[in-house]
ModelCIF file with pLDDT and N, C-alpha, C, O atoms, coordinates in Angstrom:
data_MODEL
#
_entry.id   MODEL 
#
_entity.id                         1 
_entity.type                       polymer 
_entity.pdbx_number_of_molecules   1 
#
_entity_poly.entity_id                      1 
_entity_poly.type                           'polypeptide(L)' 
_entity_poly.nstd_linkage                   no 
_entity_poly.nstd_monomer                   no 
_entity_poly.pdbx_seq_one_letter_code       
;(UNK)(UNK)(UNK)(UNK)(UNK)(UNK)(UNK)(UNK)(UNK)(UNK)(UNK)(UNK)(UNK)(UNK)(UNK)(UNK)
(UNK)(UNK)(UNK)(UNK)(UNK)(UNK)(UNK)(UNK)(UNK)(UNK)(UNK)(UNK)(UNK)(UNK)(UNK)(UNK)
(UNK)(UNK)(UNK)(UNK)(UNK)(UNK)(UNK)(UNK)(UNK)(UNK)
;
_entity_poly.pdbx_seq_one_letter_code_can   XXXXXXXXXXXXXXXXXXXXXXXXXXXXXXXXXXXXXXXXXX 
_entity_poly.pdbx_strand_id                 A 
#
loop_
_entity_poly_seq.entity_id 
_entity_poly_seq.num 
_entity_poly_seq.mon_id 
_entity_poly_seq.hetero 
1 1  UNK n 
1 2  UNK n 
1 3  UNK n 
1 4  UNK n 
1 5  UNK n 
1 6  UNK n 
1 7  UNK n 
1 8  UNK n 
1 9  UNK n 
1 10 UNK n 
1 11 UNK n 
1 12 UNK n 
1 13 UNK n 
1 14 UNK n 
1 15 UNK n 
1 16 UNK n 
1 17 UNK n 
1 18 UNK n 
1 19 UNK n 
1 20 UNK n 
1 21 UNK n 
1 22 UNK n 
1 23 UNK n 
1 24 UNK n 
1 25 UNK n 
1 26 UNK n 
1 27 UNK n 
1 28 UNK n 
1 29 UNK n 
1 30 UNK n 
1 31 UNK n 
1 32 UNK n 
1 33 UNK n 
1 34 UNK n 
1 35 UNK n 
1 36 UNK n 
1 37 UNK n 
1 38 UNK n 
1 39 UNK n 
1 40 UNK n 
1 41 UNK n 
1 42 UNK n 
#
_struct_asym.id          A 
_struct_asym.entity_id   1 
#
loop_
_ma_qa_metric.id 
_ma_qa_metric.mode 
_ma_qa_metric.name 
_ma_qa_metric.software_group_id 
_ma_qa_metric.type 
1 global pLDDT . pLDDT 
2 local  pLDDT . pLDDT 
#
_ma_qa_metric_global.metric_id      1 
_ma_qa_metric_global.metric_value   97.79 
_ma_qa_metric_global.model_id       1 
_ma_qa_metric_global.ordinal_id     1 
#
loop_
_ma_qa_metric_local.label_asym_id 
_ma_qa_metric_local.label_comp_id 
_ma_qa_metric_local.label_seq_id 
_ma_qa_metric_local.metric_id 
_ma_qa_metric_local.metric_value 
_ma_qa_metric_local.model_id 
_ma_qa_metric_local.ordinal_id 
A UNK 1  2 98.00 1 1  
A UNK 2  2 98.00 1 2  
A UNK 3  2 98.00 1 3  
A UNK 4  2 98.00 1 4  
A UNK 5  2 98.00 1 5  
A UNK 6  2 98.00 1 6  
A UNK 7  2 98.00 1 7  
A UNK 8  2 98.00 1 8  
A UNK 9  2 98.00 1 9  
A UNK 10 2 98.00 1 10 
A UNK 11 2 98.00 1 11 
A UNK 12 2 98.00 1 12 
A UNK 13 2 98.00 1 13 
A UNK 14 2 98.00 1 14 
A UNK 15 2 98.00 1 15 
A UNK 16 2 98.00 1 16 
A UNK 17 2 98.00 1 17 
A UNK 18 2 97.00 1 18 
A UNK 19 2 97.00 1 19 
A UNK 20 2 97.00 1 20 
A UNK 21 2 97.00 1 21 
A UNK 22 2 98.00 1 22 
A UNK 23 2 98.00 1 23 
A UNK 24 2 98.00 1 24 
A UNK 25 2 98.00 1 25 
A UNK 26 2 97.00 1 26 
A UNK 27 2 98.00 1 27 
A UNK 28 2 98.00 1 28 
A UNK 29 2 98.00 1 29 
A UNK 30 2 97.00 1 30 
A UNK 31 2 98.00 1 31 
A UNK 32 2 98.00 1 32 
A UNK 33 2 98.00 1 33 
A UNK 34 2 98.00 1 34 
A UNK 35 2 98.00 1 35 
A UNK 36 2 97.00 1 36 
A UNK 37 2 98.00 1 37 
A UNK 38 2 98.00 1 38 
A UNK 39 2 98.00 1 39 
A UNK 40 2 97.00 1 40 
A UNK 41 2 97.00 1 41 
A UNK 42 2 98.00 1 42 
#
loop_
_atom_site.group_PDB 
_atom_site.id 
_atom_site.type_symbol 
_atom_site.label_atom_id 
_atom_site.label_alt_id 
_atom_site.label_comp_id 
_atom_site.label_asym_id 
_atom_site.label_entity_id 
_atom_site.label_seq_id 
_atom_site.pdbx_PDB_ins_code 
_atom_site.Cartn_x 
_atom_site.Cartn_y 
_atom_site.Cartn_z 
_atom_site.occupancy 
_atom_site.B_iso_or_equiv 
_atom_site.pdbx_formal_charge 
_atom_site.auth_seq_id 
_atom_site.auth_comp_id 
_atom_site.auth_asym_id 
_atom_site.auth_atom_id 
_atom_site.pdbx_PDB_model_num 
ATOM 1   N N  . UNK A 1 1  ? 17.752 78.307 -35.238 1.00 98.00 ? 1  UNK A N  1 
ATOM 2   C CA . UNK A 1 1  ? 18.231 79.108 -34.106 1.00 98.00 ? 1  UNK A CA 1 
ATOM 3   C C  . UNK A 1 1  ? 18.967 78.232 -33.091 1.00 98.00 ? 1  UNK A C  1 
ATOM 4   O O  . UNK A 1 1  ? 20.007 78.488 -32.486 1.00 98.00 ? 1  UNK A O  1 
ATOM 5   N N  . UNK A 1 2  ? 18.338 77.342 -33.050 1.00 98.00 ? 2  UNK A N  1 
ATOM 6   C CA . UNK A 1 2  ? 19.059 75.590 -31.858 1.00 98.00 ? 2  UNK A CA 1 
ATOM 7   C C  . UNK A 1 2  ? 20.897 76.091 -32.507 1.00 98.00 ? 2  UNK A C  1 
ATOM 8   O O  . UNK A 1 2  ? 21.812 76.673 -31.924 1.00 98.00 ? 2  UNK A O  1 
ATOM 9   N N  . UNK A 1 3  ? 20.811 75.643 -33.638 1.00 98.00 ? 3  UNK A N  1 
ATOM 10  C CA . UNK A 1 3  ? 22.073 75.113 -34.029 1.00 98.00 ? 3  UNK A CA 1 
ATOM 11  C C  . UNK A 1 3  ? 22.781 76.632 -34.290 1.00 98.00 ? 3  UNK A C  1 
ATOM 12  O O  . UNK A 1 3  ? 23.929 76.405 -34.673 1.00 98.00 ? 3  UNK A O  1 
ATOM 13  N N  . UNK A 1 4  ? 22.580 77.847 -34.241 1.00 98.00 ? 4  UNK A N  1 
ATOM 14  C CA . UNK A 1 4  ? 22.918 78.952 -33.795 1.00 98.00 ? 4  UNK A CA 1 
ATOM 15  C C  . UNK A 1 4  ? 23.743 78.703 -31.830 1.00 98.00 ? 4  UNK A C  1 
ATOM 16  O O  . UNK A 1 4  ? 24.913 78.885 -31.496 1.00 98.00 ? 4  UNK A O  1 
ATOM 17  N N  . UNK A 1 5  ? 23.018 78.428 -31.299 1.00 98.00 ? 5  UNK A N  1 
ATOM 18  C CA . UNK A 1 5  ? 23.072 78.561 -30.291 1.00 98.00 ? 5  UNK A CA 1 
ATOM 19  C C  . UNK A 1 5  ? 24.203 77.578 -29.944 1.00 98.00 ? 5  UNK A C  1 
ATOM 20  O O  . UNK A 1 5  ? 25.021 77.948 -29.102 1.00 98.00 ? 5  UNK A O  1 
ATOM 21  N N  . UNK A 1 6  ? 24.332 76.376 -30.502 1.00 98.00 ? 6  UNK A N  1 
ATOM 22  C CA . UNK A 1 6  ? 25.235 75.126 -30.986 1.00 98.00 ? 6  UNK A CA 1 
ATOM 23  C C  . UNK A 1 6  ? 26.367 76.180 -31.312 1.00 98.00 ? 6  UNK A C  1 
ATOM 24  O O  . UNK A 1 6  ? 27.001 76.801 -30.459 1.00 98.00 ? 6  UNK A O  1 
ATOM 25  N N  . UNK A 1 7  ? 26.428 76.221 -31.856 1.00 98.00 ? 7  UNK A N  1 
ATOM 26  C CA . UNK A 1 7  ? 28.191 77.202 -32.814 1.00 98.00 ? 7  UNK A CA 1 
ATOM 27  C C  . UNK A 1 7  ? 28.379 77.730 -31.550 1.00 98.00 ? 7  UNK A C  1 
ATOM 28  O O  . UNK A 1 7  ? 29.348 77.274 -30.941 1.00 98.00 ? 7  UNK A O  1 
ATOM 29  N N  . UNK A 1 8  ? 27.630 78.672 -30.923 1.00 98.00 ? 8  UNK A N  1 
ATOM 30  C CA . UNK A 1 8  ? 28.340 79.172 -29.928 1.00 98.00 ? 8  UNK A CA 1 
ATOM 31  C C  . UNK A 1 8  ? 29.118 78.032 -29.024 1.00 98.00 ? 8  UNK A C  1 
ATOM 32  O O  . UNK A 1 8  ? 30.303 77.710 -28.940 1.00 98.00 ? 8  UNK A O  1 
ATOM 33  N N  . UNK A 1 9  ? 28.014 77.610 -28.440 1.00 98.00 ? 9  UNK A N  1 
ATOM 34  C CA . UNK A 1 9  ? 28.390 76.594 -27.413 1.00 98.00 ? 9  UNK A CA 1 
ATOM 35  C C  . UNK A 1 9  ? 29.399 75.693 -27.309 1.00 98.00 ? 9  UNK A C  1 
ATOM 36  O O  . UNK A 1 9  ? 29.946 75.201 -26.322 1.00 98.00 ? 9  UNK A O  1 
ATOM 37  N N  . UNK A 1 10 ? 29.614 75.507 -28.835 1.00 98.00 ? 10 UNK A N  1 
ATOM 38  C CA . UNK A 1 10 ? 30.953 74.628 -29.301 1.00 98.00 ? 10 UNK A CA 1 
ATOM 39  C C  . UNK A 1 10 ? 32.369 75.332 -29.534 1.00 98.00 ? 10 UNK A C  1 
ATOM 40  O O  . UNK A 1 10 ? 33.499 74.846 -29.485 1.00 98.00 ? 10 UNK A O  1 
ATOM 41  N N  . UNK A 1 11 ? 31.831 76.970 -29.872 1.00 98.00 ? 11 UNK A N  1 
ATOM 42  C CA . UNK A 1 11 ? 33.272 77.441 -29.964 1.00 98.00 ? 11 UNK A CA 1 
ATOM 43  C C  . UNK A 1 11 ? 33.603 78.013 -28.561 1.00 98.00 ? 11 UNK A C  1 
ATOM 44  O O  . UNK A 1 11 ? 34.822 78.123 -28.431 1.00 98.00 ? 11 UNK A O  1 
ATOM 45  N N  . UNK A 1 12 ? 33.083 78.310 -27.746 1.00 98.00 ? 12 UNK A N  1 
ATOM 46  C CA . UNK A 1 12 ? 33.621 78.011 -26.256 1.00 98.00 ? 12 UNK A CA 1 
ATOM 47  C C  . UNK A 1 12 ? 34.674 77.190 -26.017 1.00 98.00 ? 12 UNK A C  1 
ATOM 48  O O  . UNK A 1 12 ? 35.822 77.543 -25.749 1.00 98.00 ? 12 UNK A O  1 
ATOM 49  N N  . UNK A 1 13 ? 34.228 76.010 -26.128 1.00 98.00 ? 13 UNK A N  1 
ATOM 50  C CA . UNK A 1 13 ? 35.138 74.743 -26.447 1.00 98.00 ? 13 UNK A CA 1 
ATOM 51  C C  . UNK A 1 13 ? 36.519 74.899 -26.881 1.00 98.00 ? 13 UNK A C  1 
ATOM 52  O O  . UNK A 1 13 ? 37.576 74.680 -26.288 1.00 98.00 ? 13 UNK A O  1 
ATOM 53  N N  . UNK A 1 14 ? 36.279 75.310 -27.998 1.00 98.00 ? 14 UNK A N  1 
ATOM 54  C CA . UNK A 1 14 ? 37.886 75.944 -28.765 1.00 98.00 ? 14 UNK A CA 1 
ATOM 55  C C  . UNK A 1 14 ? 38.408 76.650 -28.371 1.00 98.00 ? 14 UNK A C  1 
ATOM 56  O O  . UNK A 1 14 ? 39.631 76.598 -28.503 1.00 98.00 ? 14 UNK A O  1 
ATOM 57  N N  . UNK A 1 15 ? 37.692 77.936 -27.517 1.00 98.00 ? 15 UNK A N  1 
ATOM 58  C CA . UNK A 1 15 ? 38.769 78.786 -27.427 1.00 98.00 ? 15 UNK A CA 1 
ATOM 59  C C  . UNK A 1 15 ? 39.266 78.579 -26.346 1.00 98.00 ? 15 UNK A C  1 
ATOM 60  O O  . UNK A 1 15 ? 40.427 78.969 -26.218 1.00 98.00 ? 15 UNK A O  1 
ATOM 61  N N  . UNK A 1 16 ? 38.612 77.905 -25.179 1.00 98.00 ? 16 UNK A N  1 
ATOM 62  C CA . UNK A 1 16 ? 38.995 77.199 -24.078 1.00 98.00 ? 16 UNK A CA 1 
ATOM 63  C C  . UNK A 1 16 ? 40.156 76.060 -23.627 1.00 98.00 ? 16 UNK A C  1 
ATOM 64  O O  . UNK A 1 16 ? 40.629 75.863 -22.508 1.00 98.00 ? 16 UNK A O  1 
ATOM 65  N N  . UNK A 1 17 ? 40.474 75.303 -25.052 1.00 98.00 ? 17 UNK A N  1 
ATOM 66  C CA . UNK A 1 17 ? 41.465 74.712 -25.099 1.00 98.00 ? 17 UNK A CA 1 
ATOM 67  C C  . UNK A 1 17 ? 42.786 75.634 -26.061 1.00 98.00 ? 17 UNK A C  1 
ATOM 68  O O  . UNK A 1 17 ? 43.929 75.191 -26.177 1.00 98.00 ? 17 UNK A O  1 
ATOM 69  N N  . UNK A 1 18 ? 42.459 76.552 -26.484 1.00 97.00 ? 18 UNK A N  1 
ATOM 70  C CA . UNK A 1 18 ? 43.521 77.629 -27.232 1.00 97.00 ? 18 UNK A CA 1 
ATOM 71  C C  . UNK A 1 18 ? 43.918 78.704 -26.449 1.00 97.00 ? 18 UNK A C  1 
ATOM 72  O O  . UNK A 1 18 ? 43.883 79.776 -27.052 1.00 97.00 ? 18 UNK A O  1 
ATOM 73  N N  . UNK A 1 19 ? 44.416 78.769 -24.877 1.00 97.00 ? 19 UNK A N  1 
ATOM 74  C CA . UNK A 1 19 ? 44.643 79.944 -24.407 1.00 97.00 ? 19 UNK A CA 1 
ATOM 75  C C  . UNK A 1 19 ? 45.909 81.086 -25.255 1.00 97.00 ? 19 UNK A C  1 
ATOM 76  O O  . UNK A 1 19 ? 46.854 80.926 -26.027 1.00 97.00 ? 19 UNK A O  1 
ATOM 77  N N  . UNK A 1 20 ? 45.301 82.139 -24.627 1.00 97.00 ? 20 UNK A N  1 
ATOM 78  C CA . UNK A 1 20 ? 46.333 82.993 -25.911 1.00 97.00 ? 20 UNK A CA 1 
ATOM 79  C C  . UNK A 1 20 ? 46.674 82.661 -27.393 1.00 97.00 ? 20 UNK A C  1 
ATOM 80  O O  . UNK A 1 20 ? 47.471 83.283 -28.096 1.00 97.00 ? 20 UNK A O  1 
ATOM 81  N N  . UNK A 1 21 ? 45.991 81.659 -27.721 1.00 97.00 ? 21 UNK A N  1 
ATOM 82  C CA . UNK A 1 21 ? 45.978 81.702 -29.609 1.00 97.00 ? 21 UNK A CA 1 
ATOM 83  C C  . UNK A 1 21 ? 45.214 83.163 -30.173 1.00 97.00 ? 21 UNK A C  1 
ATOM 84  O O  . UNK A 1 21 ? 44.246 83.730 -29.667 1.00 97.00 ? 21 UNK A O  1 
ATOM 85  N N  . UNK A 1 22 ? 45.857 83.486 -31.174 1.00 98.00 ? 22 UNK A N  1 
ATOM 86  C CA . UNK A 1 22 ? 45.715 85.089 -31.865 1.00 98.00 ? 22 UNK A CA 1 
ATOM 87  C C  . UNK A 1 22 ? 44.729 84.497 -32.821 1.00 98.00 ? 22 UNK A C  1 
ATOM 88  O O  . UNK A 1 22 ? 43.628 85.036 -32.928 1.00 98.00 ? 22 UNK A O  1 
ATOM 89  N N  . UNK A 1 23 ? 45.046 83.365 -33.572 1.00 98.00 ? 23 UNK A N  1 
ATOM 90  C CA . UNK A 1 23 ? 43.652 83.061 -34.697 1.00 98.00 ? 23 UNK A CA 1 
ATOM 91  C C  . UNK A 1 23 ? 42.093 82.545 -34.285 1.00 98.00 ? 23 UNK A C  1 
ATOM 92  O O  . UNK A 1 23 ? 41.042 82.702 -34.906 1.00 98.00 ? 23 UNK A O  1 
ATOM 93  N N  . UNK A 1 24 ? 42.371 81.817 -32.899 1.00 98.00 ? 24 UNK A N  1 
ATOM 94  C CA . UNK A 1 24 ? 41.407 81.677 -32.247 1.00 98.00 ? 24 UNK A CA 1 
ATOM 95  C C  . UNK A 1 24 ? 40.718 82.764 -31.302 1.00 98.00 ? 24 UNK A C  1 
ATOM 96  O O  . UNK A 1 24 ? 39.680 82.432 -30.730 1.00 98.00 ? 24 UNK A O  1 
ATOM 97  N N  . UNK A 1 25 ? 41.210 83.977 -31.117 1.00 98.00 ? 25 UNK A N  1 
ATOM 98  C CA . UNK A 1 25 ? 40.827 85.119 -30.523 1.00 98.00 ? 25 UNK A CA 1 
ATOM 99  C C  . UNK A 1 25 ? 40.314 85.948 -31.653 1.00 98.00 ? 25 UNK A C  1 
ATOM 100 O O  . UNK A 1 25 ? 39.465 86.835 -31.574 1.00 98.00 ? 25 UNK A O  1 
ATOM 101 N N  . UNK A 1 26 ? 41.108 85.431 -32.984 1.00 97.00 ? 26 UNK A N  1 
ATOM 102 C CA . UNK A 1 26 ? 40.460 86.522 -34.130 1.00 97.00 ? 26 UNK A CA 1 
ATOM 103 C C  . UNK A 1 26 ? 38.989 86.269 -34.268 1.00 97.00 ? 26 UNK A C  1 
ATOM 104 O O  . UNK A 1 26 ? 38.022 87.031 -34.273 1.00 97.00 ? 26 UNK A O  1 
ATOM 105 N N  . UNK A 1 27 ? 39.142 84.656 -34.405 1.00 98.00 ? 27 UNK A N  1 
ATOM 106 C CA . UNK A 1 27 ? 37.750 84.244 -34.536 1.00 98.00 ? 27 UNK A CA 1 
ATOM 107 C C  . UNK A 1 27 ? 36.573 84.092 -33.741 1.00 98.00 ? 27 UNK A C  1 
ATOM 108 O O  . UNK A 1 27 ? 35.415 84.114 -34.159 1.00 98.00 ? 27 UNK A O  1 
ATOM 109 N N  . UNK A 1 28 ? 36.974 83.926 -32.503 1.00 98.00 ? 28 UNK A N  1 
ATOM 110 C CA . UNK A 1 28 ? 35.968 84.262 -31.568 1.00 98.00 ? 28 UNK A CA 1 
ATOM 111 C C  . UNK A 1 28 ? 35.399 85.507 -31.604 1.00 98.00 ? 28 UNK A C  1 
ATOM 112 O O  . UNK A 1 28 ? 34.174 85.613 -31.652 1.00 98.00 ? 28 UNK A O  1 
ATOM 113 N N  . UNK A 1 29 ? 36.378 86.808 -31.581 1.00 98.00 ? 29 UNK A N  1 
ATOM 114 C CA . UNK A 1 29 ? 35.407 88.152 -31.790 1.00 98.00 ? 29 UNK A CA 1 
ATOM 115 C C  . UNK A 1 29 ? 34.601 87.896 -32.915 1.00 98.00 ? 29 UNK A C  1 
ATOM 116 O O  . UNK A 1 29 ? 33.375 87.930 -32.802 1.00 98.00 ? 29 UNK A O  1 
ATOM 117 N N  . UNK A 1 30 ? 35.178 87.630 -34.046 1.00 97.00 ? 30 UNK A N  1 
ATOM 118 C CA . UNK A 1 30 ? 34.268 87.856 -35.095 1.00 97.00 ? 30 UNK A CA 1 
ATOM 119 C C  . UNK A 1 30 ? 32.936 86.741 -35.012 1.00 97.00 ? 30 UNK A C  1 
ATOM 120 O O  . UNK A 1 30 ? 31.970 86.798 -35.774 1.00 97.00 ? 30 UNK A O  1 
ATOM 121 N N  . UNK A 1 31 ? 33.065 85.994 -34.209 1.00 98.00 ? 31 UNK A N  1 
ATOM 122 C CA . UNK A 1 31 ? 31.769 85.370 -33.984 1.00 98.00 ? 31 UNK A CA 1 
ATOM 123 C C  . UNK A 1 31 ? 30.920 86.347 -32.347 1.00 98.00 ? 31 UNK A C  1 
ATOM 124 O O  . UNK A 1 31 ? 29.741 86.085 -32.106 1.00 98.00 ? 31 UNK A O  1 
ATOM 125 N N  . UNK A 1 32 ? 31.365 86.950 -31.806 1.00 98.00 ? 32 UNK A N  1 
ATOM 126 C CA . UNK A 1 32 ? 30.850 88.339 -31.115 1.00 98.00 ? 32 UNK A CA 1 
ATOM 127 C C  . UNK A 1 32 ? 30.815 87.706 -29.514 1.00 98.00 ? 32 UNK A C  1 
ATOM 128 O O  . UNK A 1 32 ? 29.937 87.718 -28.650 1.00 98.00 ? 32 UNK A O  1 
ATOM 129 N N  . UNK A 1 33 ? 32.448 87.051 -29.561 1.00 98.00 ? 33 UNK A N  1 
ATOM 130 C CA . UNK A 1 33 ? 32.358 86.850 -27.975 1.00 98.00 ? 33 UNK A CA 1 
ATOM 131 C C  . UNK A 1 33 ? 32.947 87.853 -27.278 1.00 98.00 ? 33 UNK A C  1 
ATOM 132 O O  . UNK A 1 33 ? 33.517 88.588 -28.084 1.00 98.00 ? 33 UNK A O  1 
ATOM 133 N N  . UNK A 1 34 ? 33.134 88.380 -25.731 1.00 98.00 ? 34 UNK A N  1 
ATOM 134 C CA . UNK A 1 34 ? 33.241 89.480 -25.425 1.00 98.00 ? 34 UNK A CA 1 
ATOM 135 C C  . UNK A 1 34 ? 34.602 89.223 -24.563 1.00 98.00 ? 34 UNK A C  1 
ATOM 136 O O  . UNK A 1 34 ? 34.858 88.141 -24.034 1.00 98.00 ? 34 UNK A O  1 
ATOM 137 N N  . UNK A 1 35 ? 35.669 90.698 -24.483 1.00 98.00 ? 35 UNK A N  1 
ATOM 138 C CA . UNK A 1 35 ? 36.795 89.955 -24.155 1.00 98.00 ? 35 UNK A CA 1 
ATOM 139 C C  . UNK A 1 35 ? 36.690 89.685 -22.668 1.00 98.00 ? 35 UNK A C  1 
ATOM 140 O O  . UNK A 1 35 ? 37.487 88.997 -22.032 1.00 98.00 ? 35 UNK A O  1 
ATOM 141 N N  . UNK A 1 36 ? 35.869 90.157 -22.294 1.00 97.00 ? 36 UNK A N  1 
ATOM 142 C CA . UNK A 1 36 ? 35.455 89.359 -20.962 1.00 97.00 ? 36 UNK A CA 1 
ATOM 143 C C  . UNK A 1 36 ? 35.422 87.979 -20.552 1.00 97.00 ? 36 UNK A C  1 
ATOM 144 O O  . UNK A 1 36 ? 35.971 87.301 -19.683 1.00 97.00 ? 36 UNK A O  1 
ATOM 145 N N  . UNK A 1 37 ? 34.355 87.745 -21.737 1.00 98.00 ? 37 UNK A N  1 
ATOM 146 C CA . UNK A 1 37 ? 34.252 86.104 -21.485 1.00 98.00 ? 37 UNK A CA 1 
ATOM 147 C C  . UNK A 1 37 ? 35.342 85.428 -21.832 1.00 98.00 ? 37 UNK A C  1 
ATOM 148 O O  . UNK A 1 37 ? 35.678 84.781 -20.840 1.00 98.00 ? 37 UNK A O  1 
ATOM 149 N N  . UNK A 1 38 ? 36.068 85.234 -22.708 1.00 98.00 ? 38 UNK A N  1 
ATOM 150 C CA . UNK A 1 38 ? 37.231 84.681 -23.404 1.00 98.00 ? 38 UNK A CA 1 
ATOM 151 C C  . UNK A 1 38 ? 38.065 84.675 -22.262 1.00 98.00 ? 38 UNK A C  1 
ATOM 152 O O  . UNK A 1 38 ? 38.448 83.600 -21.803 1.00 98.00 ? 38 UNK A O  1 
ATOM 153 N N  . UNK A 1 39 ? 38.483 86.062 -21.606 1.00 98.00 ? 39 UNK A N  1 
ATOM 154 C CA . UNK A 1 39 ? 39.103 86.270 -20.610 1.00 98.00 ? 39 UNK A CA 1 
ATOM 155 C C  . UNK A 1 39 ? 38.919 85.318 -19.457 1.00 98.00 ? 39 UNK A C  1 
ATOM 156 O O  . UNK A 1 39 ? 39.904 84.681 -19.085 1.00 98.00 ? 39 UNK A O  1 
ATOM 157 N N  . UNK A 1 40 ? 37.513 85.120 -18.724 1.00 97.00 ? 40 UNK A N  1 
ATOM 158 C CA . UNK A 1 40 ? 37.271 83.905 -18.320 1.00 97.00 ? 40 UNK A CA 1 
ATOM 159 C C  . UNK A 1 40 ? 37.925 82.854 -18.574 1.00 97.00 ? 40 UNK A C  1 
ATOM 160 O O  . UNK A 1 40 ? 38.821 82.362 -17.887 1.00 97.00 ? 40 UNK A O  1 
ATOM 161 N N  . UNK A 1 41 ? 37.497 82.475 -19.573 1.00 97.00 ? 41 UNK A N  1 
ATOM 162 C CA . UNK A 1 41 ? 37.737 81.119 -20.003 1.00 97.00 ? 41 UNK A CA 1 
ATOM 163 C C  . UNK A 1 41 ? 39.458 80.833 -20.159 1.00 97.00 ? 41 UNK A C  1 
ATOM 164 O O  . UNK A 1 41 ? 40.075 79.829 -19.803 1.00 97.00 ? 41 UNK A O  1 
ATOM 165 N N  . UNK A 1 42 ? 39.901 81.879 -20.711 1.00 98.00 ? 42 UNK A N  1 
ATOM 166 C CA . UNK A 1 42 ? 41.716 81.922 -20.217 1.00 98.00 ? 42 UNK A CA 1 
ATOM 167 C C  . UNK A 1 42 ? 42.294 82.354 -18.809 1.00 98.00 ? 42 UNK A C  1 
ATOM 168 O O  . UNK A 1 42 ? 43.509 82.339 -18.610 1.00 98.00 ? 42 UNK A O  1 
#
């Protein structure tokens, strides 16, 4: 569950340095981030 919690924490990371990337937005939903947060982070 740690390293669950890890994936998240790390793909933050990514999508944080990928503003407006479409493959990195694909993949963030499908890992169940919300467009809220993403939104944040862009």
């Amino acid at each position: 569950f740690l390293e669950k919690f890890k994936n998240i924490v790390e793909f933050e990371r990514v999508v944080e340095a990928a503003p407006m990337d479409i493959e990195v937005l694909r993949e963030a939903k499908r890992m169940g981030f919300s467009d809220k947060f993403i939104g944040q982070l862009w």
